[in-house]
PDB file of N, CA and C in Angstrom:
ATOM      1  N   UNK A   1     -16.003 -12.430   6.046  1.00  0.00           N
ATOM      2  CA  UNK A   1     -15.710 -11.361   5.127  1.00  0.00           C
ATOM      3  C   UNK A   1     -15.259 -11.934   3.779  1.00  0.00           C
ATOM      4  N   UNK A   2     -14.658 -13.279   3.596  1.00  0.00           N
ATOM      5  CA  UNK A   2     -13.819 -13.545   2.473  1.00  0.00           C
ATOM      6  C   UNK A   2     -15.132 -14.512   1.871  1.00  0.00           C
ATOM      7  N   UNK A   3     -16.462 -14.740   2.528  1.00  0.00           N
ATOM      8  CA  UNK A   3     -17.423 -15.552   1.543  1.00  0.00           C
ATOM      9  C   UNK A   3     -18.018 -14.470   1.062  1.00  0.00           C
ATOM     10  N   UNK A   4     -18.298 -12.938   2.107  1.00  0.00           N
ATOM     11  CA  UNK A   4     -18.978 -11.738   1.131  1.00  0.00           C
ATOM     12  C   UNK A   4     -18.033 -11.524   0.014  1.00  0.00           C
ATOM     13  N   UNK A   5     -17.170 -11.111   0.136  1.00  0.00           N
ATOM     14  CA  UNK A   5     -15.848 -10.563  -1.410  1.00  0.00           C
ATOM     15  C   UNK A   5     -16.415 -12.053  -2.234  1.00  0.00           C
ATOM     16  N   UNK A   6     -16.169 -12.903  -2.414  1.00  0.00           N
ATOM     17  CA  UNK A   6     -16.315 -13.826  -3.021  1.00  0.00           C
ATOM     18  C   UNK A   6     -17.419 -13.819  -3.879  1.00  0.00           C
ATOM     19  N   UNK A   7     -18.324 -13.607  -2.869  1.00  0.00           N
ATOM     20  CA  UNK A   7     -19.779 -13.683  -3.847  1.00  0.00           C
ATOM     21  C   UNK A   7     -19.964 -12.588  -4.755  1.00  0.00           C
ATOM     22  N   UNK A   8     -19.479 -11.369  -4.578  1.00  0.00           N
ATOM     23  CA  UNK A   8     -19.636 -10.444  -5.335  1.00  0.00           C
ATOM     24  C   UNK A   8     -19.336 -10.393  -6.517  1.00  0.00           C
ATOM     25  N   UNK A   9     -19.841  -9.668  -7.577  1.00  0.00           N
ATOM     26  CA  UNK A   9     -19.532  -9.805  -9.385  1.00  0.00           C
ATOM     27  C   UNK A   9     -18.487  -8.867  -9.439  1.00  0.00           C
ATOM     28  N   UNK A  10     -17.740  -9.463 -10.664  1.00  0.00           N
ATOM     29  CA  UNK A  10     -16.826  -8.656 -10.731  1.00  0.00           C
ATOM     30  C   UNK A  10     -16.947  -6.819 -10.969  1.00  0.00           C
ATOM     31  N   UNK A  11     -18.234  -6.742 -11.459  1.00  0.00           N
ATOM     32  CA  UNK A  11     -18.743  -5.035 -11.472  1.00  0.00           C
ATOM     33  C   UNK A  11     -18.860  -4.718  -9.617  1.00  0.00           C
ATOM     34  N   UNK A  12     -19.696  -5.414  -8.753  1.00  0.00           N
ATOM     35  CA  UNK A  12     -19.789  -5.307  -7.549  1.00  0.00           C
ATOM     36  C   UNK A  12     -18.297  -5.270  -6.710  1.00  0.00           C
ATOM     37  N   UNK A  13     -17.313  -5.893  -7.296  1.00  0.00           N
ATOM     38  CA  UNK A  13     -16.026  -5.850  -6.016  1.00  0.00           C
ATOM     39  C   UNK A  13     -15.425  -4.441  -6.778  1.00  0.00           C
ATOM     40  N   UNK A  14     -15.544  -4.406  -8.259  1.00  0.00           N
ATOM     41  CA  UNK A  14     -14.872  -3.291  -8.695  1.00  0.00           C
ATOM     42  C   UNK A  14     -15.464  -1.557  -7.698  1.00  0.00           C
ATOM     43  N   UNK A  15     -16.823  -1.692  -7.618  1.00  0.00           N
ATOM     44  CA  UNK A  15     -17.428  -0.823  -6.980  1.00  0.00           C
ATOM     45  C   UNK A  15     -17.175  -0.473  -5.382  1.00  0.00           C
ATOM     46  N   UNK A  16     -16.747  -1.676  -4.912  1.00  0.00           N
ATOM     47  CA  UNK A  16     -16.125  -2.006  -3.624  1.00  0.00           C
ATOM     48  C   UNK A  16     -14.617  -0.955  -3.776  1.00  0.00           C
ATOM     49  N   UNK A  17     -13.580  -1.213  -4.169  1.00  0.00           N
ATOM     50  CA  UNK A  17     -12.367  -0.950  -4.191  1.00  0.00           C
ATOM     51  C   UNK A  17     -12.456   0.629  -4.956  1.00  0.00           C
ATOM     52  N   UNK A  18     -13.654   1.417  -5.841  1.00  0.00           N
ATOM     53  CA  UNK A  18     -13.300   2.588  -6.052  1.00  0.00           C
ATOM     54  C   UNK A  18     -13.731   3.221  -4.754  1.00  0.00           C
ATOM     55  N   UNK A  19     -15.259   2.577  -4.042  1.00  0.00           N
ATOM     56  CA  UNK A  19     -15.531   3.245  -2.696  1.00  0.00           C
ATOM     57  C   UNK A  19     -14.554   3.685  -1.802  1.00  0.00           C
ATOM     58  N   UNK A  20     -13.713   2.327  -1.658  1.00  0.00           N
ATOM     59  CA  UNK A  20     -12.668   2.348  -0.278  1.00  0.00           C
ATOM     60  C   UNK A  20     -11.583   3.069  -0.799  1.00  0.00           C
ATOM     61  N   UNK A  21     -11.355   3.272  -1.722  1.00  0.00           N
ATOM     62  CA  UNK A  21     -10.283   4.181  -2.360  1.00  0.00           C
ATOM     63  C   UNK A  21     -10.613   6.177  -2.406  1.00  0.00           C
ATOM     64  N   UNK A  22     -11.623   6.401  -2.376  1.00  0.00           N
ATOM     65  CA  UNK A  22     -12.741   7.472  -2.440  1.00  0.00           C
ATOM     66  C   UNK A  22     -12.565   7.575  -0.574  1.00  0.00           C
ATOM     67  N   UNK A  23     -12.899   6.505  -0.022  1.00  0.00           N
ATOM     68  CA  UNK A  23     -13.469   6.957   1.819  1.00  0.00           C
ATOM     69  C   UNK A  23     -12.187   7.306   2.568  1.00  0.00           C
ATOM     70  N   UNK A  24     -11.124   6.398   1.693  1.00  0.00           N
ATOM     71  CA  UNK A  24      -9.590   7.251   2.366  1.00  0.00           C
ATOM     72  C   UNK A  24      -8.894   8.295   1.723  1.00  0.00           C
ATOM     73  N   UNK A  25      -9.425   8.962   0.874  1.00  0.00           N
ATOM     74  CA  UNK A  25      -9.126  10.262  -0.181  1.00  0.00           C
ATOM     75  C   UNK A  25      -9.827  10.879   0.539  1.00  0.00           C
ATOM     76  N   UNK A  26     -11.459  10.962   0.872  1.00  0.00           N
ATOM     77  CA  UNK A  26     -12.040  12.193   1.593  1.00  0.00           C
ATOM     78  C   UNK A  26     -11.426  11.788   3.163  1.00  0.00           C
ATOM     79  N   UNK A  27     -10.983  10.528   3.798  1.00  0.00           N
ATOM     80  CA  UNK A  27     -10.592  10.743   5.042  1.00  0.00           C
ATOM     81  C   UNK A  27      -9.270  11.820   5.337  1.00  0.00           C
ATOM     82  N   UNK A  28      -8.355  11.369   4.343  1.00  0.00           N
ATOM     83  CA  UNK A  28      -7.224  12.066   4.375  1.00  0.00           C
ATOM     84  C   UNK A  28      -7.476  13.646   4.200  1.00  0.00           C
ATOM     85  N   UNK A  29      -8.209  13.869   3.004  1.00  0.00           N
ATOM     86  CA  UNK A  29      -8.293  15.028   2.928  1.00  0.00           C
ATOM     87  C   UNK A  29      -8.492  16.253   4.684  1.00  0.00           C
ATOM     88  N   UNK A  30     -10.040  15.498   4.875  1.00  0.00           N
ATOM     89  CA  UNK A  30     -10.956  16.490   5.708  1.00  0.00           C
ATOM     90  C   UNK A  30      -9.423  15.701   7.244  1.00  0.00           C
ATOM     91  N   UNK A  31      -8.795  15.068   7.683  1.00  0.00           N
ATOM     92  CA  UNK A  31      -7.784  15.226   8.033  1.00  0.00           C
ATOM     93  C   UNK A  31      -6.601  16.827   7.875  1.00  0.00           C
ATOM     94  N   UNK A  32      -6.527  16.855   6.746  1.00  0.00           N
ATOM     95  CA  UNK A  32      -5.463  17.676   6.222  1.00  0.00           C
ATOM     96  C   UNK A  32      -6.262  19.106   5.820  1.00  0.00           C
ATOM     97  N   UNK A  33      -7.638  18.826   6.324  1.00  0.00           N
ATOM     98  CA  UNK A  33      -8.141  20.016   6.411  1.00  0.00           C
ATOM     99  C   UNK A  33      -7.705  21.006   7.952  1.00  0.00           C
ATOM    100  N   UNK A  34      -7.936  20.187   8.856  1.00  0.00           N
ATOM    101  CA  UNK A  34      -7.431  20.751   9.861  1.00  0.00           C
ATOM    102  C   UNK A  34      -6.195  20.692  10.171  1.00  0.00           C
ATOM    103  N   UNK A  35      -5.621  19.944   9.951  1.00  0.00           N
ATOM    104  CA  UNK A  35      -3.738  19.961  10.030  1.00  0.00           C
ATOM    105  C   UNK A  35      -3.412  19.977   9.068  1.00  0.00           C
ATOM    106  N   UNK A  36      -2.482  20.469   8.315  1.00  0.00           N
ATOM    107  CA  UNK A  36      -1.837  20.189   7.212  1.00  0.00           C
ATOM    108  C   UNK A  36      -0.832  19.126   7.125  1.00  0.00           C
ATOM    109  N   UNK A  37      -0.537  19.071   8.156  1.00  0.00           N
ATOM    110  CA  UNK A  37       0.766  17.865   8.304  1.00  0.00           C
ATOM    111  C   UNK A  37       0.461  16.332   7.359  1.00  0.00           C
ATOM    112  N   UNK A  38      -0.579  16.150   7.803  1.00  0.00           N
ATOM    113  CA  UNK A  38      -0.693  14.638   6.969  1.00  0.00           C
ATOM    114  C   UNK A  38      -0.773  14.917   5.053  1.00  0.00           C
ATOM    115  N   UNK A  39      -1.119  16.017   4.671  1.00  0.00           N
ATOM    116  CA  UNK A  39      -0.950  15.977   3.321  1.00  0.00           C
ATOM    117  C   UNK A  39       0.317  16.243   3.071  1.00  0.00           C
ATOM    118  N   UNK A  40       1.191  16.841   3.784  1.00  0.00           N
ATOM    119  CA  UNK A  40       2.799  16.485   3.086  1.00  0.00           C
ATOM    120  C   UNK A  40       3.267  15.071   3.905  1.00  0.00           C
ATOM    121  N   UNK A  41       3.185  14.427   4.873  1.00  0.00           N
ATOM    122  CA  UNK A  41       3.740  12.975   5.409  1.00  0.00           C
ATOM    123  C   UNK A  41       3.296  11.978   4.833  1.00  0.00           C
ATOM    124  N   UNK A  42       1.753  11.868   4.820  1.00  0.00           N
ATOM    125  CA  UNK A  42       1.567  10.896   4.598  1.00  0.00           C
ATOM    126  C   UNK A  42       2.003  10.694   3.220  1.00  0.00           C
ATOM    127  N   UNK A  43       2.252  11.048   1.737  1.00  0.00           N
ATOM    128  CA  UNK A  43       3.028  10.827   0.392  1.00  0.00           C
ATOM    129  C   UNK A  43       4.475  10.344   1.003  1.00  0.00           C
ATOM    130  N   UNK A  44       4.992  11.488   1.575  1.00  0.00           N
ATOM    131  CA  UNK A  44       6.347  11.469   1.948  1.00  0.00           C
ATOM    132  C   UNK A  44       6.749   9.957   2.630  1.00  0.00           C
ATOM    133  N   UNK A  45       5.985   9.220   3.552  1.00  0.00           N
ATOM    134  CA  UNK A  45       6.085   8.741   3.909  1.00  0.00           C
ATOM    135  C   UNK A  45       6.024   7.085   3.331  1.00  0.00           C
ATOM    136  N   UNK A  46       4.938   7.274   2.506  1.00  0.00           N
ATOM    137  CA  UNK A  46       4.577   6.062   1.608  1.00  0.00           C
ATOM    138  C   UNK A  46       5.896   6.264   0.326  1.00  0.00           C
ATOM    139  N   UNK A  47       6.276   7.373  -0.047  1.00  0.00           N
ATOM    140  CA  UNK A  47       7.325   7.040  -1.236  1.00  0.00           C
ATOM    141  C   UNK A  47       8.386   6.734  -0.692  1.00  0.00           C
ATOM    142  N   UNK A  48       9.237   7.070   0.823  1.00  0.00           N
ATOM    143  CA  UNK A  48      10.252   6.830   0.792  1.00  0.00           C
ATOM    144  C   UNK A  48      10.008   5.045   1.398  1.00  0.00           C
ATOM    145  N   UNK A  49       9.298   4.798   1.499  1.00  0.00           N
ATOM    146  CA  UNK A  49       8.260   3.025   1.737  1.00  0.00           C
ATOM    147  C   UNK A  49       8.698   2.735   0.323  1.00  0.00           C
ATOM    148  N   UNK A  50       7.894   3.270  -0.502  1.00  0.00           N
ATOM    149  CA  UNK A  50       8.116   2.772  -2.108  1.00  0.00           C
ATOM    150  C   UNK A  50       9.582   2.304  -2.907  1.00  0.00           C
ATOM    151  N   UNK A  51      10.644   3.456  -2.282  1.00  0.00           N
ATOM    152  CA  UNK A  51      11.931   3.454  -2.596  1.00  0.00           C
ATOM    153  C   UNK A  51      12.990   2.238  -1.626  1.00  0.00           C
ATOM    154  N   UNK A  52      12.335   2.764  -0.634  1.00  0.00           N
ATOM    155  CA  UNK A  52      13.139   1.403   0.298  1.00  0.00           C
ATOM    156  C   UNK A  52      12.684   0.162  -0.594  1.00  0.00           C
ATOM    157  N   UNK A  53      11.601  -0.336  -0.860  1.00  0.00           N
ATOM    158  CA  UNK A  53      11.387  -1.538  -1.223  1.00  0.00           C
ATOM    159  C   UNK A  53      11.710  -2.074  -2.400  1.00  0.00           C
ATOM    160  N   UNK A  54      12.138  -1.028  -3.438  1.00  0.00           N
ATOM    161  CA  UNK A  54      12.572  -0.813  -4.794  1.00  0.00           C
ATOM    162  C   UNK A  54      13.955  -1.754  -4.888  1.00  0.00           C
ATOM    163  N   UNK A  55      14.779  -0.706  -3.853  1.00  0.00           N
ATOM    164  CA  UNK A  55      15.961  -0.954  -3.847  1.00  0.00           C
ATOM    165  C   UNK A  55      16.288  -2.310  -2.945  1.00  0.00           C
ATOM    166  N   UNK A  56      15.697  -2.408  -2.312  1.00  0.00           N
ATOM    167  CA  UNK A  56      15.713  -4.117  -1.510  1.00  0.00           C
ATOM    168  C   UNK A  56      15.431  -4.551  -2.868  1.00  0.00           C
ATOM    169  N   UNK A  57      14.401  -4.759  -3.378  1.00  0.00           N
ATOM    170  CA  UNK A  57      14.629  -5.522  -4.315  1.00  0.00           C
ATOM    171  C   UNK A  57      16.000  -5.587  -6.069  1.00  0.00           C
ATOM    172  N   UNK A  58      15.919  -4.504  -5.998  1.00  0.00           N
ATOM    173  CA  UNK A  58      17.043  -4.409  -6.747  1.00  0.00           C
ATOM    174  C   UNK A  58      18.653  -5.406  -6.252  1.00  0.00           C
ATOM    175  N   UNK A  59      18.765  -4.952  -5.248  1.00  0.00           N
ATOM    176  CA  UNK A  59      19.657  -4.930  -4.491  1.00  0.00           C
ATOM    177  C   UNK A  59      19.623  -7.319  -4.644  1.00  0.00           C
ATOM    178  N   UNK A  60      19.038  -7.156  -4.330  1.00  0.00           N
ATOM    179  CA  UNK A  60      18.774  -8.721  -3.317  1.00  0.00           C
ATOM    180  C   UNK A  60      17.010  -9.256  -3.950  1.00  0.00           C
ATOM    181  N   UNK A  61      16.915  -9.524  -5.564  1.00  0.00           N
ATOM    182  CA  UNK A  61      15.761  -9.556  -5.952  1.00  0.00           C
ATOM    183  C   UNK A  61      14.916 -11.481  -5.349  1.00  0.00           C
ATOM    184  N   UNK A  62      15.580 -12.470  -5.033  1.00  0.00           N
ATOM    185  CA  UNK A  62      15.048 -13.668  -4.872  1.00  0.00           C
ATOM    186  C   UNK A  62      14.963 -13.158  -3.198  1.00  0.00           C
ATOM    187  N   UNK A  63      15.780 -12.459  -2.409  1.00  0.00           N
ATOM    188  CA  UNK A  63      15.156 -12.393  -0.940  1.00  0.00           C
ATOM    189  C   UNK A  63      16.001 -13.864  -0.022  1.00  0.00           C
ATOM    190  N   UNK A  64      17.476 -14.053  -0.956  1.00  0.00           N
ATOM    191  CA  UNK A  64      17.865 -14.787  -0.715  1.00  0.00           C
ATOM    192  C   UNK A  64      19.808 -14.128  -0.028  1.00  0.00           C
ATOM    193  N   UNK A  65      19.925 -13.540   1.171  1.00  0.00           N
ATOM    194  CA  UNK A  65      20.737 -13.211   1.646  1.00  0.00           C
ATOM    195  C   UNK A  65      22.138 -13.938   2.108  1.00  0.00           C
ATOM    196  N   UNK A  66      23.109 -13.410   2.919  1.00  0.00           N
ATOM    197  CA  UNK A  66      24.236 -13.842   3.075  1.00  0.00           C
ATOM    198  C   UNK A  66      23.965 -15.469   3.604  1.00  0.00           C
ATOM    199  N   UNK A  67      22.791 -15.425   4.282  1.00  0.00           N
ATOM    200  CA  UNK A  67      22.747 -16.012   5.287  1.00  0.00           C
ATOM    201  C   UNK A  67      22.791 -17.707   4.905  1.00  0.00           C
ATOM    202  N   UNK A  68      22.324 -17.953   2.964  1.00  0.00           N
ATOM    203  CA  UNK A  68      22.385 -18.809   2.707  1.00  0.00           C
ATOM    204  C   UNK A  68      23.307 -19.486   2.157  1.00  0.00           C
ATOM    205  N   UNK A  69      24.257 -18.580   2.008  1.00  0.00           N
ATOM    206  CA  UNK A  69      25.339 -19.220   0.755  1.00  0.00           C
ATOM    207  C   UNK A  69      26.577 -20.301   2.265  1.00  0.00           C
ATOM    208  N   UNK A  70      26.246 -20.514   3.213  1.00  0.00           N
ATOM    209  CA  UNK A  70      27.327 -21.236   4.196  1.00  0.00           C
ATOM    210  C   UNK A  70      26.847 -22.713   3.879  1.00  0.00           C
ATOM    211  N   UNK A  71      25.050 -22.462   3.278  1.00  0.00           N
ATOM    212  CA  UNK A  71      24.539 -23.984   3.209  1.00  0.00           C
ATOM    213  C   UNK A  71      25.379 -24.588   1.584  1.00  0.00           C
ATOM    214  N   UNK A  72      25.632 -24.264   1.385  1.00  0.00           N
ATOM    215  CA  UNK A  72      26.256 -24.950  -0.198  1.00  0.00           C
ATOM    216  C   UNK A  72      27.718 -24.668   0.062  1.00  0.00           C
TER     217      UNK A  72
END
């Protein structure tokens, strides 16, 4: 898979990534056609993802915890 991506032009991978971006927009959708549930979770779910990771990084931006400061 990583010698096909490779070979491709940069117009060809761009065409790649609006497809796959497009096949999980109509997946989700025709999903949330019959349930509604996944069009309010699945956002809900990815922003409070977005916010957790925000604030980890805010919080603790090198990813360097308590755990190191006993070595110095």
């Amino acid at each position: 898979m990583r010698e096909l991506y490779d070979s491709l032009r940069p117009k060809e991978a761009r065409m790649l990534h609006w497809s796959a971006a497009a096949l999980a927009a109509a997946l989700w959708f025709s999903i949330a056609w019959r349930n509604p549930w996944p069009l309010l979770l699945v956002p809900m779910i990815g922003g409070s993802f977005a916010l957790l990771v925000r604030r980890n990084r805010r919080l603790d931006p090198l990813g360097h915890g308590d755990a190191d400061d006993d070595l110095f």
